[in-house]
PDB file of N, CA and C in Angstrom:
ATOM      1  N   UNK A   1     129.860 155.095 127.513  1.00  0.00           N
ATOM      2  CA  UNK A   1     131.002 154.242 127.770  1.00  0.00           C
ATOM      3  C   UNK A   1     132.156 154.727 126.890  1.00  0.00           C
ATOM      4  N   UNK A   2     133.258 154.934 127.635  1.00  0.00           N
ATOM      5  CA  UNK A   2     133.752 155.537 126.466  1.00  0.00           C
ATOM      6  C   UNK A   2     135.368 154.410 125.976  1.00  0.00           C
ATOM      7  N   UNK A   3     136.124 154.657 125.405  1.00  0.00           N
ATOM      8  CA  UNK A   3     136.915 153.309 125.175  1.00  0.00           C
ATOM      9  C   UNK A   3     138.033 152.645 125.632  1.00  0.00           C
ATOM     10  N   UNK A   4     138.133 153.164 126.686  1.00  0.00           N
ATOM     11  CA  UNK A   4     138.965 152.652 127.582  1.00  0.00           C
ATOM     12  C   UNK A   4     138.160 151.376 128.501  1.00  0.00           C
ATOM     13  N   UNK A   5     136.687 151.970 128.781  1.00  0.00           N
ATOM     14  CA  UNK A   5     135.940 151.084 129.165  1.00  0.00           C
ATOM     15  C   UNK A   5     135.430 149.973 128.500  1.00  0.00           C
ATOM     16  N   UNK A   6     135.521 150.131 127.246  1.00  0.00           N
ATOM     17  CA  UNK A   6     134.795 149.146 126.092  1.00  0.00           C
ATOM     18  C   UNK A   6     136.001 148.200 125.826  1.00  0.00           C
ATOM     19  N   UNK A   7     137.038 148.871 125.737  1.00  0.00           N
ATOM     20  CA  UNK A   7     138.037 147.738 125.935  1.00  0.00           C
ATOM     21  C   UNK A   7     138.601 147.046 126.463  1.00  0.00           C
ATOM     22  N   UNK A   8     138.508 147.068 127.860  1.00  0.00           N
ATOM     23  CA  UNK A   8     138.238 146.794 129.357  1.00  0.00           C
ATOM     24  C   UNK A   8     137.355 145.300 129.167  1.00  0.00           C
ATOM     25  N   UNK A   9     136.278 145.492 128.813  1.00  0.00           N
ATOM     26  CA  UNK A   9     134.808 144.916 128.307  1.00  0.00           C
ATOM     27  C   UNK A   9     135.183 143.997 127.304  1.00  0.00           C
ATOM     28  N   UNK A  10     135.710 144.479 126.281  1.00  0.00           N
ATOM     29  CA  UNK A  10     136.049 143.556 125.127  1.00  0.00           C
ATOM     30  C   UNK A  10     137.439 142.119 125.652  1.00  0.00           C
ATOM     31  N   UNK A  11     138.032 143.147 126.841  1.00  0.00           N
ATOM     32  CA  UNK A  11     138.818 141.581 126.954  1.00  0.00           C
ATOM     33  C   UNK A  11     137.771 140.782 127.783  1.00  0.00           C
ATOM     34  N   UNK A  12     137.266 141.174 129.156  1.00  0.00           N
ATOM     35  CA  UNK A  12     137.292 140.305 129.559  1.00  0.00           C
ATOM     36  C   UNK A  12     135.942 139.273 128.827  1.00  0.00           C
ATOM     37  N   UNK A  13     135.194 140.109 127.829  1.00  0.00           N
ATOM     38  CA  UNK A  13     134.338 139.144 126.971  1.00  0.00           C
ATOM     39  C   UNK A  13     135.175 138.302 126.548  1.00  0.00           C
ATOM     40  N   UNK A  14     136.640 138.385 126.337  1.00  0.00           N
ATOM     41  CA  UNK A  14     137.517 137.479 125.197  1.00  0.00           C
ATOM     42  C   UNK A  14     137.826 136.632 126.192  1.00  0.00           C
ATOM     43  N   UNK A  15     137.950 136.465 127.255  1.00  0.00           N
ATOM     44  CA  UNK A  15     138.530 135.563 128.692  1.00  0.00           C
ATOM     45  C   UNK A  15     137.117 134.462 128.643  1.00  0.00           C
ATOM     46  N   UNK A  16     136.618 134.901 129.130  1.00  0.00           N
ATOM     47  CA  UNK A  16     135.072 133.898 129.015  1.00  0.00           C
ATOM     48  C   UNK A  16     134.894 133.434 127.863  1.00  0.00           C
ATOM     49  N   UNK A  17     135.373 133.804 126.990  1.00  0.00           N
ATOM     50  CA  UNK A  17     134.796 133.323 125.695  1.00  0.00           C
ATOM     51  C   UNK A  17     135.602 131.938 125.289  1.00  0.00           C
ATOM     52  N   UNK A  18     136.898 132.241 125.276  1.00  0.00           N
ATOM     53  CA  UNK A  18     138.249 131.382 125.366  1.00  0.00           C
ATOM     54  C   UNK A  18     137.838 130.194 126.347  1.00  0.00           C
ATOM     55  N   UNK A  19     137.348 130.966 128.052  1.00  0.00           N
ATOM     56  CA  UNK A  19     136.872 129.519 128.525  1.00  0.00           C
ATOM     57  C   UNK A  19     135.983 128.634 128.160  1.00  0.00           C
ATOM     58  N   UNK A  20     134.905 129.321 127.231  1.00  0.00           N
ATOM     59  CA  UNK A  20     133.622 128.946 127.093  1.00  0.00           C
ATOM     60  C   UNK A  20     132.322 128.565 128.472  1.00  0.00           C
ATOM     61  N   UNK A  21     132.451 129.712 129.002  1.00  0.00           N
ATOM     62  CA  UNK A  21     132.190 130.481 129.916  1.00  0.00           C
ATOM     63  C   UNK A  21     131.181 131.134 130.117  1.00  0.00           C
ATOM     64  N   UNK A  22     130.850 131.329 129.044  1.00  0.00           N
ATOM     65  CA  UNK A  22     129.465 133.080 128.721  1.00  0.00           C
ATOM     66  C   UNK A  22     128.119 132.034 129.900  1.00  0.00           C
ATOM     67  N   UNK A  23     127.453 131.143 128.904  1.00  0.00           N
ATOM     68  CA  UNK A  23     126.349 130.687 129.915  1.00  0.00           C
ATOM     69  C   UNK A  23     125.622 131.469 128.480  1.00  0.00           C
ATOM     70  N   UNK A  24     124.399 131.551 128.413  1.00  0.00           N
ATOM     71  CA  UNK A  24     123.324 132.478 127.458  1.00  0.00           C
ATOM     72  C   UNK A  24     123.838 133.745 127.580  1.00  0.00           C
ATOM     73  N   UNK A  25     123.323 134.333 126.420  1.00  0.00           N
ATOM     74  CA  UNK A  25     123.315 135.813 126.303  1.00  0.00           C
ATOM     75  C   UNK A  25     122.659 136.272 127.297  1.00  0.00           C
ATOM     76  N   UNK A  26     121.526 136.401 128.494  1.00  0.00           N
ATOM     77  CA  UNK A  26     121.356 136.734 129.804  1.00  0.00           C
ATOM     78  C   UNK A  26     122.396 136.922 131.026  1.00  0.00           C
ATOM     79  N   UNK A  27     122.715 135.155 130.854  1.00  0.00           N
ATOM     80  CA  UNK A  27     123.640 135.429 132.168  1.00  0.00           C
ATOM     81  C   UNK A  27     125.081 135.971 131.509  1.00  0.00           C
ATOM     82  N   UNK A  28     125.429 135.729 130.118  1.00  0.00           N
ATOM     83  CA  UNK A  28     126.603 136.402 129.343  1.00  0.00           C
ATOM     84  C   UNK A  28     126.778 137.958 130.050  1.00  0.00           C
ATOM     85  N   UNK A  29     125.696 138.509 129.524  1.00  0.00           N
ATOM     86  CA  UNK A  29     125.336 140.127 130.091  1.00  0.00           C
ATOM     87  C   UNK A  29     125.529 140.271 131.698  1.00  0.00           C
ATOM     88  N   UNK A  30     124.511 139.509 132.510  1.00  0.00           N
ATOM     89  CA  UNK A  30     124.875 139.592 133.648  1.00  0.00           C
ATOM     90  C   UNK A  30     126.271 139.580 134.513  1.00  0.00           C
ATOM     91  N   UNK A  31     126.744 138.331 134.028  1.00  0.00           N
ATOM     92  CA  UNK A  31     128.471 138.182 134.209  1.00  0.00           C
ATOM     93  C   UNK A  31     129.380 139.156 133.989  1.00  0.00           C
ATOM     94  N   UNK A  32     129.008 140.368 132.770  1.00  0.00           N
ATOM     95  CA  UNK A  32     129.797 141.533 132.507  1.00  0.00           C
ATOM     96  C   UNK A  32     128.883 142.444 133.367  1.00  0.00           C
ATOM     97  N   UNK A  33     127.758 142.383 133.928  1.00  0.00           N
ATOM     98  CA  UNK A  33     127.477 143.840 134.322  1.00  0.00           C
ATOM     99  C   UNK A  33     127.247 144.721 133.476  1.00  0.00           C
ATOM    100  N   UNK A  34     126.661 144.071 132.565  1.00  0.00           N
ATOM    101  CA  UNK A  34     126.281 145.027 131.326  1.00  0.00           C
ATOM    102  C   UNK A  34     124.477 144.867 130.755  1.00  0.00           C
ATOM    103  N   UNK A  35     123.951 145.028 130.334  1.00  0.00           N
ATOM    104  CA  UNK A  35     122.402 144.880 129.591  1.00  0.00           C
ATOM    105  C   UNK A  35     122.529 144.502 128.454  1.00  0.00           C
ATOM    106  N   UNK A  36     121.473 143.490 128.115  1.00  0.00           N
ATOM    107  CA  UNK A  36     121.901 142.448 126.907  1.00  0.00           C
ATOM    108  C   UNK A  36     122.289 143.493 125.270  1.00  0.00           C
ATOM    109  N   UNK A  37     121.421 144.621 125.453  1.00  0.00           N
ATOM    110  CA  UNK A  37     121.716 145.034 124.200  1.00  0.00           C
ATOM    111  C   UNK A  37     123.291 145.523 123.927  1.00  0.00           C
ATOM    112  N   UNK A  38     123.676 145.537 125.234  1.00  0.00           N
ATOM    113  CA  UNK A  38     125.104 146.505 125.206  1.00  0.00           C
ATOM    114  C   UNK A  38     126.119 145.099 124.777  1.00  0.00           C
ATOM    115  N   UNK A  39     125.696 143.938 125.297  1.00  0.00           N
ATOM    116  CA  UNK A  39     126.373 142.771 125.164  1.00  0.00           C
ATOM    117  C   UNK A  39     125.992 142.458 123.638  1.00  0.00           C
ATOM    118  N   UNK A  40     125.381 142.904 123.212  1.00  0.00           N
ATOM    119  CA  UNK A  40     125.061 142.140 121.401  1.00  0.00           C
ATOM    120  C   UNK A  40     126.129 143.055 120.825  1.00  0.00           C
ATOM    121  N   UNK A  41     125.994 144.842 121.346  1.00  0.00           N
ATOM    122  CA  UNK A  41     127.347 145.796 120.376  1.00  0.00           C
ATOM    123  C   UNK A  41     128.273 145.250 120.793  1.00  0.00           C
ATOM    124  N   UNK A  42     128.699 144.652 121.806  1.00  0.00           N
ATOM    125  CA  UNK A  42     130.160 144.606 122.267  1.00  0.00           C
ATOM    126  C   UNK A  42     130.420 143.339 120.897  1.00  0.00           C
ATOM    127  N   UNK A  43     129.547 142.253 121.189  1.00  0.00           N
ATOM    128  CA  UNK A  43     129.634 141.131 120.193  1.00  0.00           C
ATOM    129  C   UNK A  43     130.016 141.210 118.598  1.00  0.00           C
ATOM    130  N   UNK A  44     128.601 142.804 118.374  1.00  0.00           N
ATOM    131  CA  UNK A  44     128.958 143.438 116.818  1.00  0.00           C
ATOM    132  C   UNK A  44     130.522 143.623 116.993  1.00  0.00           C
ATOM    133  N   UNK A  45     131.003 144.252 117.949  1.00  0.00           N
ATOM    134  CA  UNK A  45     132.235 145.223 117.504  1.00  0.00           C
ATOM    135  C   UNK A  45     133.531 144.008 117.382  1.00  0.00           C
ATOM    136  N   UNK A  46     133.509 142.784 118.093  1.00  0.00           N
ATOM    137  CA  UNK A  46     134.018 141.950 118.144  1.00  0.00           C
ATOM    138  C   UNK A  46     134.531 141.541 116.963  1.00  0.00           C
ATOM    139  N   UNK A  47     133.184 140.919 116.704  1.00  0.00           N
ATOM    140  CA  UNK A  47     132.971 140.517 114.999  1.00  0.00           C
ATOM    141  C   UNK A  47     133.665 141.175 113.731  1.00  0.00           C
ATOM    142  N   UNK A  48     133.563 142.944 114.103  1.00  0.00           N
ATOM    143  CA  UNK A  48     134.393 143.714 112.936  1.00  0.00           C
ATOM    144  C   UNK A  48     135.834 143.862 113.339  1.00  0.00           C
ATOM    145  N   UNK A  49     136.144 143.227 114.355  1.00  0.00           N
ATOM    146  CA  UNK A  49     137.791 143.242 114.508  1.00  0.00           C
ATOM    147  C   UNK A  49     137.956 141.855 114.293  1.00  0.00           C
ATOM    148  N   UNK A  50     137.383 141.159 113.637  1.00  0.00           N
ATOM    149  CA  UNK A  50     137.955 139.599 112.858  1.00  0.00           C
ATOM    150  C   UNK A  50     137.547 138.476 113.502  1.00  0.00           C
ATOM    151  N   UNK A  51     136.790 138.565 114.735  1.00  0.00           N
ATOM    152  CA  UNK A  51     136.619 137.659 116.054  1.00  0.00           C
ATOM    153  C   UNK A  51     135.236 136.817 115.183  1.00  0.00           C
ATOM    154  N   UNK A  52     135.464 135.470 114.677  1.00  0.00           N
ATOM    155  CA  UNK A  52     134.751 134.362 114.150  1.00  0.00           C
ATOM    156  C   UNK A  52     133.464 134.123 115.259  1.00  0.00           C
ATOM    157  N   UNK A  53     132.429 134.660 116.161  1.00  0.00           N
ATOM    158  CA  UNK A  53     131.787 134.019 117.059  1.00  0.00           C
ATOM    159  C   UNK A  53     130.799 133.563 117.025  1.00  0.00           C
ATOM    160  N   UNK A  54     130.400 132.398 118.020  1.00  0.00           N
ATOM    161  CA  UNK A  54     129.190 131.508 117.369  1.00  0.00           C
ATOM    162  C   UNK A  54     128.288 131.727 118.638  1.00  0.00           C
ATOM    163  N   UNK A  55     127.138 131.181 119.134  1.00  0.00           N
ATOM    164  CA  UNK A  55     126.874 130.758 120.177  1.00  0.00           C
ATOM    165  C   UNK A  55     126.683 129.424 119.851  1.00  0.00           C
ATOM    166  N   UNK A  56     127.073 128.466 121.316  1.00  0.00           N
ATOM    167  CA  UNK A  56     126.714 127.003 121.015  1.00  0.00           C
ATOM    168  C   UNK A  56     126.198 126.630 121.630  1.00  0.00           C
ATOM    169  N   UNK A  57     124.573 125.438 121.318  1.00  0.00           N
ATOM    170  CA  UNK A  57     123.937 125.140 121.901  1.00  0.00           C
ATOM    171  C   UNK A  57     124.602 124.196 122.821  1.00  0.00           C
ATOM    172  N   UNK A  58     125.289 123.172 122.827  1.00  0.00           N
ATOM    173  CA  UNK A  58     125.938 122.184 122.723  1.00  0.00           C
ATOM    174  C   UNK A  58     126.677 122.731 124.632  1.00  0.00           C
ATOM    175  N   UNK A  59     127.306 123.370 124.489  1.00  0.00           N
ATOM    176  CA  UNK A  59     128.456 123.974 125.176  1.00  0.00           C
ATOM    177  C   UNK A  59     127.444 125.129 126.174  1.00  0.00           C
ATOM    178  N   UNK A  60     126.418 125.704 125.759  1.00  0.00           N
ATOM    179  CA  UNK A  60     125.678 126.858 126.218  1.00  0.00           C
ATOM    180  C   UNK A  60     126.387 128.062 126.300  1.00  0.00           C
ATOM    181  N   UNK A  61     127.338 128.360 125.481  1.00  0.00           N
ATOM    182  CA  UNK A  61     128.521 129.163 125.635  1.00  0.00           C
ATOM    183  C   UNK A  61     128.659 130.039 123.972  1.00  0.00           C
ATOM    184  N   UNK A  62     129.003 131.300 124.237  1.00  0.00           N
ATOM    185  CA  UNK A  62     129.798 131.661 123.211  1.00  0.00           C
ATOM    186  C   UNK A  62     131.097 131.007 122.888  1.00  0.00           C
ATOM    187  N   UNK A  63     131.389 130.766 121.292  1.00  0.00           N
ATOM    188  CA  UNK A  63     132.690 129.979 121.220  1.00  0.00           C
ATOM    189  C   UNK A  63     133.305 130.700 119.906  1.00  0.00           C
ATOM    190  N   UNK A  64     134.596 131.258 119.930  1.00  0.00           N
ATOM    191  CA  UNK A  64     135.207 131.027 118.983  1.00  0.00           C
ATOM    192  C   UNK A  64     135.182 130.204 117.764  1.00  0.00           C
ATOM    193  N   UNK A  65     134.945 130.254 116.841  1.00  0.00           N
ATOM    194  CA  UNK A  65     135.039 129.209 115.737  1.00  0.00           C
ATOM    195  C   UNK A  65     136.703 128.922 115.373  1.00  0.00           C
ATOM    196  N   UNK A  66     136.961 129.812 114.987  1.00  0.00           N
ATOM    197  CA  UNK A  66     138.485 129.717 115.036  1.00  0.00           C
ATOM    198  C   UNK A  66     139.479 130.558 116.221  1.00  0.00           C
ATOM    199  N   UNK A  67     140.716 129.929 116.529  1.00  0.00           N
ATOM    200  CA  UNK A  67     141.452 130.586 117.588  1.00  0.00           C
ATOM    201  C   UNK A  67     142.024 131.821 117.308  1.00  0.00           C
ATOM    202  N   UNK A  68     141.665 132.617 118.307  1.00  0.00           N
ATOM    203  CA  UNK A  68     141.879 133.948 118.148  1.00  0.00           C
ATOM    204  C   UNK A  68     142.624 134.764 119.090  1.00  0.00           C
ATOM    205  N   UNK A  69     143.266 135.744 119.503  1.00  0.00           N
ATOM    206  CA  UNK A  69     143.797 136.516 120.547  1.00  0.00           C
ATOM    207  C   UNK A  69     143.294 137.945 120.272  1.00  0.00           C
ATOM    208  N   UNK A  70     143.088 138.556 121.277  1.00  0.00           N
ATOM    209  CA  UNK A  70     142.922 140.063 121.340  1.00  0.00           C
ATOM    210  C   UNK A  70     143.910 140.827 121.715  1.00  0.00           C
ATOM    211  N   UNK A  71     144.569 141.790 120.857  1.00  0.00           N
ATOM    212  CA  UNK A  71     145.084 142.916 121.949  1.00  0.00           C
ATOM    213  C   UNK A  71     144.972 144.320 121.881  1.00  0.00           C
ATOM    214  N   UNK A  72     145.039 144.777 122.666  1.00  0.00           N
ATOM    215  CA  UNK A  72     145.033 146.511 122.857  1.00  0.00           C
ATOM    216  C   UNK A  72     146.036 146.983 122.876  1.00  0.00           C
ATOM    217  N   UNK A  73     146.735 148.146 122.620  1.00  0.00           N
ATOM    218  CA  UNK A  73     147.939 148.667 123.699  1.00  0.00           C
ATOM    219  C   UNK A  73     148.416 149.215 122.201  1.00  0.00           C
ATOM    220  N   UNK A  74     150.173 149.514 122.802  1.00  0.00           N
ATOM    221  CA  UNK A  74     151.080 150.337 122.815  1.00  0.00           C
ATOM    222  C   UNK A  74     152.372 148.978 122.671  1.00  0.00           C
ATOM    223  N   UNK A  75     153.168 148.953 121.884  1.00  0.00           N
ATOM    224  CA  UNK A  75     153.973 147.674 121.883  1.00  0.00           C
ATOM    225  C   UNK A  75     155.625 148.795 120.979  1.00  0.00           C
ATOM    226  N   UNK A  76     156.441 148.983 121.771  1.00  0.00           N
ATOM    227  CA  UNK A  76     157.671 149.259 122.027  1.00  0.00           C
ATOM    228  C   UNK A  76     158.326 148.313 120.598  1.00  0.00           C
ATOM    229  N   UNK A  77     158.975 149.333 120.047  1.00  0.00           N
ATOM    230  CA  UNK A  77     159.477 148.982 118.362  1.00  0.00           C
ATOM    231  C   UNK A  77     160.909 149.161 118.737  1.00  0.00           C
TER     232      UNK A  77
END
């Protein structure tokens, strides 16, 4: 995968996540089209770009602990 794709991946993990959306780490994975282990790195890599994440029983959802935004790109100075 290389990182155009992973970041691709990393938003729309951040879209579901924001909704609280995921469902378990199964159907989390399934929903991306990805295999759970690839869904735990995406989660690691999350985590080392500052992203607070929990899973909640409560909600059945991955959740933000604190509010967060993602971005990628190129931003015109």
């Amino acid at each position: 995968m290389n990182f155009i794709q992973r970041t691709a991946l990393l938003e729309r993990m951040h879209h579901l996540i924001r909704l609280n959306a995921t469902g378990s780490p199964k159907q989390f994975a399934h929903t991306m089209g990805i295999s759970e282990s690839s869904l735990y790195e995406l989660l690691k890599i999350a985590k080392e770009l500052g992203a607070d994440i929990e899973f909640c029983n409560t909600r059945d959802s991955y959740i933000y602990k604190l509010p967060v935004e993602l971005q990628f790109g190129y931003t015109l100075i």
